[in-house]
Protein backbone atom coordinates (compact mmCIF):
# COMPACT_ATOMS: atom_id res chain seq x y z
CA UNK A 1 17.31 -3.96 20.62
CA UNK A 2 14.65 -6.73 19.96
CA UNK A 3 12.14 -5.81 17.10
CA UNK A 4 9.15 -5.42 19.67
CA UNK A 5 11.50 -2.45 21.29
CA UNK A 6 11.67 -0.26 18.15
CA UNK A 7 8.92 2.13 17.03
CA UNK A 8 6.09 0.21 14.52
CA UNK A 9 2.92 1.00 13.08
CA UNK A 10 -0.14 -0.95 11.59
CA UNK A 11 -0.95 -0.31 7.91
CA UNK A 12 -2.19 -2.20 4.85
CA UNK A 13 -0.30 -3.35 2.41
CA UNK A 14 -0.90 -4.74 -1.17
CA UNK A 15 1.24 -6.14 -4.06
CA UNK A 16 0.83 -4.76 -7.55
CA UNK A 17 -0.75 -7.38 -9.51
CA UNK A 18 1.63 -9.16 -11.71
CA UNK A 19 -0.78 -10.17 -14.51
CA UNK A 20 -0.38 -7.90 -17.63
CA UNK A 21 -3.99 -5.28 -17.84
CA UNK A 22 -5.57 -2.60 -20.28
CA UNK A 23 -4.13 1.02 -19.45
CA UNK A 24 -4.81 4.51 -20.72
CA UNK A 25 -7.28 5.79 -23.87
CA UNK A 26 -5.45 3.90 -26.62
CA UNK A 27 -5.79 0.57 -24.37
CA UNK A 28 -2.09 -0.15 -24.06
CA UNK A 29 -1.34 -3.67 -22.29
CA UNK A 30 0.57 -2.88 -19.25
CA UNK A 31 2.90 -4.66 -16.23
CA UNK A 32 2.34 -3.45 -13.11
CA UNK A 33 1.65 0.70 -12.96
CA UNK A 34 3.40 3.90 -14.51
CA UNK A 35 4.98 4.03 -11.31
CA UNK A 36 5.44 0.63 -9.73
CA UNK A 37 6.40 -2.59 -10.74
CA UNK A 38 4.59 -5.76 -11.20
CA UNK A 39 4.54 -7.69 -7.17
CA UNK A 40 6.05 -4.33 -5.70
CA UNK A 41 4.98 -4.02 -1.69
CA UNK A 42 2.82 -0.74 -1.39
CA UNK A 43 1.91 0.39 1.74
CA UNK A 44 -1.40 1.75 1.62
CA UNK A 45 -3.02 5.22 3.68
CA UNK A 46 -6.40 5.46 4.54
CA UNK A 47 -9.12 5.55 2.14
CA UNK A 48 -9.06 9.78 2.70
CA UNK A 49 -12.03 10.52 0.03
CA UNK A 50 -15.60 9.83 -1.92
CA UNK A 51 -14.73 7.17 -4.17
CA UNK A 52 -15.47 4.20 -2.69
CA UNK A 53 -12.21 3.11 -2.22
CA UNK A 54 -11.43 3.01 -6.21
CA UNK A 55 -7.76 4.36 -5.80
CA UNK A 56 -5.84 4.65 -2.95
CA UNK A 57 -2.40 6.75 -1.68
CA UNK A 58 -0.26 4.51 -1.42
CA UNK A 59 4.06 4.33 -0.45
CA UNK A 60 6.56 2.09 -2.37
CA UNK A 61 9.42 1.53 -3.72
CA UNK A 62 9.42 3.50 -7.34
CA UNK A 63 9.38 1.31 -10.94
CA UNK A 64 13.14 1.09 -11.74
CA UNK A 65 14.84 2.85 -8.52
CA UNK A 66 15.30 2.75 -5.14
CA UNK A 67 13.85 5.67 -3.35
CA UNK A 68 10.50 5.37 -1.91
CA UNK A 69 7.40 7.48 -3.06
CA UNK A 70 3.64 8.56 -2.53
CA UNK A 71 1.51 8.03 -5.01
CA UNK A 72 -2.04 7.36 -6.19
CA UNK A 73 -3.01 4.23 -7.47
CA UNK A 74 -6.20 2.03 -8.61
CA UNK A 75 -7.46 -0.63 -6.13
CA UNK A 76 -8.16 -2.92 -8.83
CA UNK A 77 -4.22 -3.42 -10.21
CA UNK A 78 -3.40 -4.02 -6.61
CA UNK A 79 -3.41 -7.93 -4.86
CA UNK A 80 -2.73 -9.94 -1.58
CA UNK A 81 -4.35 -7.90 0.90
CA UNK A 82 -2.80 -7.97 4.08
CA UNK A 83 -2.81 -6.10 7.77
CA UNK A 84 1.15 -6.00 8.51
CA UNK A 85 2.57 -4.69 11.55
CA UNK A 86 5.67 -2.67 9.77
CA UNK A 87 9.27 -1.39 11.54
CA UNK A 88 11.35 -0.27 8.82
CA UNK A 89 11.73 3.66 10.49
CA UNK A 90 11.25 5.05 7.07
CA UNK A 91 7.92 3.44 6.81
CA UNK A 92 6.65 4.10 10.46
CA UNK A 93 7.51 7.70 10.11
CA UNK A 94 5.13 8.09 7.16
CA UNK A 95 2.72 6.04 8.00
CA UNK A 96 2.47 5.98 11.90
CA UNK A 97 0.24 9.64 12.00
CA UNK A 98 -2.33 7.41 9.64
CA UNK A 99 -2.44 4.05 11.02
CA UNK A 100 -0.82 4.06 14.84
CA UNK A 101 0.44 1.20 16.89
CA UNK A 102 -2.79 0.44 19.01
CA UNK A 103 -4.76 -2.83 18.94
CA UNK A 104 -7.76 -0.11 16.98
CA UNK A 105 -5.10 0.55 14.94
CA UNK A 106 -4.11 -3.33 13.96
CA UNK A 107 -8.30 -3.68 13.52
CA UNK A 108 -9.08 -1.61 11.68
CA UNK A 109 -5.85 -2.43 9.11
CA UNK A 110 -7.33 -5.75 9.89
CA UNK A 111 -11.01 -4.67 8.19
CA UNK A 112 -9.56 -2.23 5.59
CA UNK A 113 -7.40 -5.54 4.47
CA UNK A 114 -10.39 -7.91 4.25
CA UNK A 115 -12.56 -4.88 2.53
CA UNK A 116 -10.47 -5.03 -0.30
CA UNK A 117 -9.49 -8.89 -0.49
């Protein structure tokens, strides 16, 4: 089976950023997130509410393991900005019902990409 036979979706997807940033109340430096590493792939939903696109749900592989979570993270620790047609069936499965397989689809990953480049 040729990789344009299996199922695929559209989505956006972002690296963490790999530069060391300010965290919490007591201002702790930080690499990468609580929950993801520094230059980890997320795959990124939607922006699904109000805030202007200030944090995002996102899917990737967790900090320190191999099983793949959900999770909410802020736009501005995340770099490389990309539309990505993806085929990895875990992937597609969670984020086909958000993004789709359609030329709109690829588009509008396309514009949400550049938005936040």
């Amino acid at each position: 089976m040729s990789e344009h036979d299996q199922p695929s979706t559209w989505c956006v997807v972002a690296n963490v950023a790999r530069e060391p940033h300010l965290e919490g109340h007591d201002g702790e430096m930080r690499l990468g997130t609580k929950r993801f590493a520094p230059g980890a792939k997320l795959y990124c939903f939607p922006v699904s509410w109000g805030d202007g696109g200030e944090r995002l749900m996102v899917y990737g592989r967790h900090r320190g393991g191999t099983r793949l979570i959900t999770a909410i993270v802020a736009t501005k620790w995340l770099t490389g900005w990309r539309a990505k047609r993806v085929f990895k069936p875990e992937i597609v499965a969670r984020m086909k019902p958000h993004w789709g397989d359609s030329d709109e689809a690829r588009d509008r990953a396309e514009k949400t990409a550049r938005r936040f480049d």
